[in-house]
C-alpha atoms as a PDB file:
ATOM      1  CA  UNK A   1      77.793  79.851 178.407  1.00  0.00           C
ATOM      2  CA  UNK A   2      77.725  83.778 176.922  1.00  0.00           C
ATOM      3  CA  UNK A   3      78.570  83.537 173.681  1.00  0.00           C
ATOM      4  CA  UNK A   4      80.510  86.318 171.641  1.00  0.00           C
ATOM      5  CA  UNK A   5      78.375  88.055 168.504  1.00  0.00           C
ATOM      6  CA  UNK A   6      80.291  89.989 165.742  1.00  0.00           C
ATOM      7  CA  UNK A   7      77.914  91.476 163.866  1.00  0.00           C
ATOM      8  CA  UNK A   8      76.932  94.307 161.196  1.00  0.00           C
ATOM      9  CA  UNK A   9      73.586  95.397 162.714  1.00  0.00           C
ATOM     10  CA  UNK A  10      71.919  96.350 159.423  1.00  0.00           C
ATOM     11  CA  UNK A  11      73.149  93.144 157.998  1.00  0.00           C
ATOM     12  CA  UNK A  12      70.037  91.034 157.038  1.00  0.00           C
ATOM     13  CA  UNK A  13      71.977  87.548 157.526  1.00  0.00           C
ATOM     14  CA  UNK A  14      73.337  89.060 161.041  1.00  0.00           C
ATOM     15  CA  UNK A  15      69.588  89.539 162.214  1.00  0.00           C
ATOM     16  CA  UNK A  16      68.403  86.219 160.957  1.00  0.00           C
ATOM     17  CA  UNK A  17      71.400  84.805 163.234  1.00  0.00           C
ATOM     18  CA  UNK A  18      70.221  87.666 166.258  1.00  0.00           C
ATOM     19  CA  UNK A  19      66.904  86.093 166.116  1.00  0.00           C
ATOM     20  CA  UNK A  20      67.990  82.680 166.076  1.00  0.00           C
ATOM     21  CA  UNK A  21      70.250  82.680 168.830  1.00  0.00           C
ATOM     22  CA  UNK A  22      67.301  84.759 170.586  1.00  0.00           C
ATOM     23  CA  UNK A  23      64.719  81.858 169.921  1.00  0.00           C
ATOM     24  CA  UNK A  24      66.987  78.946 171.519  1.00  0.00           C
ATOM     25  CA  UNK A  25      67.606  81.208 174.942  1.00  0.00           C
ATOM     26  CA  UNK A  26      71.282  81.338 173.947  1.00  0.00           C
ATOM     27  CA  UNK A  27      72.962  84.069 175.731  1.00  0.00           C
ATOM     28  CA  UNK A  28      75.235  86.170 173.585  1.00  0.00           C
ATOM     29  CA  UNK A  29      76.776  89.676 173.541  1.00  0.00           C
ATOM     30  CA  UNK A  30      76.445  91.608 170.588  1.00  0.00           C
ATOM     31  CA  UNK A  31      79.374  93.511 169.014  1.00  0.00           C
ATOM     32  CA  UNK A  32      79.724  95.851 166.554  1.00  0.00           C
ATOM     33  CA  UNK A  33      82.223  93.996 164.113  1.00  0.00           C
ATOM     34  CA  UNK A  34      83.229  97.380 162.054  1.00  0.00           C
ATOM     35  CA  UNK A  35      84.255  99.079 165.444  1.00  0.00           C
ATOM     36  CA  UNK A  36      85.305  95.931 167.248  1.00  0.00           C
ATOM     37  CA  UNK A  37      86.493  92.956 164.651  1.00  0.00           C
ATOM     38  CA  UNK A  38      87.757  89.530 166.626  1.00  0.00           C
ATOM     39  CA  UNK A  39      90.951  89.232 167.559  1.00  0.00           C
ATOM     40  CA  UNK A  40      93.902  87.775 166.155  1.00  0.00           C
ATOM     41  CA  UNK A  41      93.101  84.872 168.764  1.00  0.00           C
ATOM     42  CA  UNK A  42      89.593  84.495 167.313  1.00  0.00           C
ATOM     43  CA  UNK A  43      90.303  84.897 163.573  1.00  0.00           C
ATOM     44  CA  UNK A  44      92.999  81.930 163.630  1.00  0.00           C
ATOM     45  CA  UNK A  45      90.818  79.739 165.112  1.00  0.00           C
ATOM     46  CA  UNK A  46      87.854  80.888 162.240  1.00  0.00           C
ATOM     47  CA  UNK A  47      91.242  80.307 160.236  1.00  0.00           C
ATOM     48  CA  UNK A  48      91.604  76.730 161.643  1.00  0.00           C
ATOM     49  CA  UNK A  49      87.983  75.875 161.118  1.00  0.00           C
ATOM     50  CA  UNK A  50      88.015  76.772 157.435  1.00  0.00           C
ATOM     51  CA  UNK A  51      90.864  74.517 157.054  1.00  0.00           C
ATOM     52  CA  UNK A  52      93.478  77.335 156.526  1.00  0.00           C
ATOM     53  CA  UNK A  53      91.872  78.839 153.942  1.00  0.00           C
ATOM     54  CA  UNK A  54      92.619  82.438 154.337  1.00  0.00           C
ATOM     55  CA  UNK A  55      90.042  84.133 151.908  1.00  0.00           C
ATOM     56  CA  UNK A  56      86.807  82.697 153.578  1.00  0.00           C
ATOM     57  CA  UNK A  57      87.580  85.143 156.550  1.00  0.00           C
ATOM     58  CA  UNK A  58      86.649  87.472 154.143  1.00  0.00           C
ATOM     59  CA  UNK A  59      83.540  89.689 153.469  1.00  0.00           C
ATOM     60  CA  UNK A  60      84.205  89.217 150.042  1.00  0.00           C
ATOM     61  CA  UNK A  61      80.822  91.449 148.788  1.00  0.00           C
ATOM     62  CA  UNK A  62      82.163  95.024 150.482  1.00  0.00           C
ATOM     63  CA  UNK A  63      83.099  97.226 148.541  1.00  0.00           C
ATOM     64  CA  UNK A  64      86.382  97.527 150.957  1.00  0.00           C
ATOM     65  CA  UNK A  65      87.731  93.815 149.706  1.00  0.00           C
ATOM     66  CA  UNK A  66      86.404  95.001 146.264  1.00  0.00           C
ATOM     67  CA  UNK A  67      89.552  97.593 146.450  1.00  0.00           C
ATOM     68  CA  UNK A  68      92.278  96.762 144.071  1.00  0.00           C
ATOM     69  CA  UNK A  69      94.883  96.787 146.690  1.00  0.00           C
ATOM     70  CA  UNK A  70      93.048  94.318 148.947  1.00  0.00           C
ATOM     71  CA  UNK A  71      91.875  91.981 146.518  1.00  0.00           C
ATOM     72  CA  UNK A  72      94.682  91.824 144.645  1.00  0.00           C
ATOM     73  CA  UNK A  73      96.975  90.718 147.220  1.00  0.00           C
ATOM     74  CA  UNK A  74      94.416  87.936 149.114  1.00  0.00           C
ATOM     75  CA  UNK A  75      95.924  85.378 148.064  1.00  0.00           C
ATOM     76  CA  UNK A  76      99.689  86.339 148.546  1.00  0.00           C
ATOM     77  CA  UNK A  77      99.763  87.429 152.287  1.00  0.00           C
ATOM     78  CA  UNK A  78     100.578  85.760 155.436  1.00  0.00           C
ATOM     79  CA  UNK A  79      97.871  84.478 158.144  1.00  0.00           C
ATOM     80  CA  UNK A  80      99.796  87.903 160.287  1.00  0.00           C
ATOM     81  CA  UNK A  81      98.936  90.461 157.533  1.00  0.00           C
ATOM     82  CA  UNK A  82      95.496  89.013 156.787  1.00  0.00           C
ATOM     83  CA  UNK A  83      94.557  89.381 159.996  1.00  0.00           C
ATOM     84  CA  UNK A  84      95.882  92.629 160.217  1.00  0.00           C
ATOM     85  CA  UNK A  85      93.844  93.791 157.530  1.00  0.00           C
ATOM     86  CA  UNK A  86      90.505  92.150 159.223  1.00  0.00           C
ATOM     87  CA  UNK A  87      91.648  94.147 162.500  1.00  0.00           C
ATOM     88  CA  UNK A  88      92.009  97.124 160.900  1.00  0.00           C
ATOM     89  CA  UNK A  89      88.958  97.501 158.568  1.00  0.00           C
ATOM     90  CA  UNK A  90      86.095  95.110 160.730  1.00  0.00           C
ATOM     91  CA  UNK A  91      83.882  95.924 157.073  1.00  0.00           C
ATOM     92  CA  UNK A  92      85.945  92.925 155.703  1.00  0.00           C
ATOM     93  CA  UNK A  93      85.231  89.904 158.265  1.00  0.00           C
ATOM     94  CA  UNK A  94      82.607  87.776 156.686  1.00  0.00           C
ATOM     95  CA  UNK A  95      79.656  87.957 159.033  1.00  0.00           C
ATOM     96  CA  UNK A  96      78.476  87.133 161.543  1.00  0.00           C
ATOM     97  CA  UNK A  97      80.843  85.682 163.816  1.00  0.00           C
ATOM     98  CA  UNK A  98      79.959  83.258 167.057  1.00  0.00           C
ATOM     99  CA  UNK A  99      82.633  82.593 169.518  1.00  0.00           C
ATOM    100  CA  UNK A 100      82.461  80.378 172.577  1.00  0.00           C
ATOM    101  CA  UNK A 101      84.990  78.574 174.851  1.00  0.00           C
ATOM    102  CA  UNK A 102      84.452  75.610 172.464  1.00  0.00           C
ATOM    103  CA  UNK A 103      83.662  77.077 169.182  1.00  0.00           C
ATOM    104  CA  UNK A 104      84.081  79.403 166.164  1.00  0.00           C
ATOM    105  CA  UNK A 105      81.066  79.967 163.470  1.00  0.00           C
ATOM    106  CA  UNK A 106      80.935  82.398 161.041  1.00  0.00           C
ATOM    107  CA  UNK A 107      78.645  83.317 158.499  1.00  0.00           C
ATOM    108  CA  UNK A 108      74.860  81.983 159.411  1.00  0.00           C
ATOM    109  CA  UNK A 109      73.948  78.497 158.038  1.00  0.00           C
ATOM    110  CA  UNK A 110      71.201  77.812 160.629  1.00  0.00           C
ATOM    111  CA  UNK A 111      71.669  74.202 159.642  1.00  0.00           C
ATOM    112  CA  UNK A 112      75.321  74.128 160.901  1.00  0.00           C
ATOM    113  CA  UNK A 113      74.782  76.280 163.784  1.00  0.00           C
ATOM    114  CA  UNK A 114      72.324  73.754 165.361  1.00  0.00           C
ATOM    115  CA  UNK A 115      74.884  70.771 164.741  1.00  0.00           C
ATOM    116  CA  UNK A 116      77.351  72.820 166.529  1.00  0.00           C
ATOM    117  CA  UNK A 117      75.133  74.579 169.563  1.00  0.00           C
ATOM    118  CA  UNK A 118      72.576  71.437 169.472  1.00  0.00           C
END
């Protein structure tokens, strides 16, 4: 199974993930998440796997969530204009991001990614 990659390629935790994928022969294509974020398809089910909560999609480190009129209103949108936001501005998805036909991971916990890819 190819495996989707969202990823930041200067991010440090986005290699570690890279390499670790690499090392198990898992194949994977690698996307740019600032020029191509997931879709609204692939950030409800991140959405469903955090239990509905809405502000763990978020890179909440940049310095583009850090804007007043982002962080401010977090935690009074809808799932729609969340995920508009993520679309828009692919700096604000937490990364990385794994999708498969069976799965959603994001972030890198290598610990949790071996559970779920055993």
């Amino acid at each position: 199974m190819k495996f989707k990659f969202y990823e930041y390629e200067k991010c440090s935790t986005c290699k570690k993930a890279r390499l670790w994928l690499e090392s198990r022969g898992l194949e994977f294509e690698r996307i740019p998440i600032r020029d191509n974020p997931p879709n609204k398809k692939e950030l409800a089910r991140l959405l469903k796997s955090h239990g509905g909560e809405l502000k763990k999609l978020f890179n909440t480190s940049s310095k583009d969530y850090r804007d007043p009129s982002i962080k401010e209103v977090i935690g009074e949108i809808t799932d729609d204009k969340a995920f508009e936001l993520l679309i828009g501005q692919g700096n604000l998805v937490k990364r990385p991001v794994l999708v498969g036909e069976e799965l959603v991971l994001q972030g890198f916990k290598p610990e949790q990614w071996e559970q779920s890819l055993g």
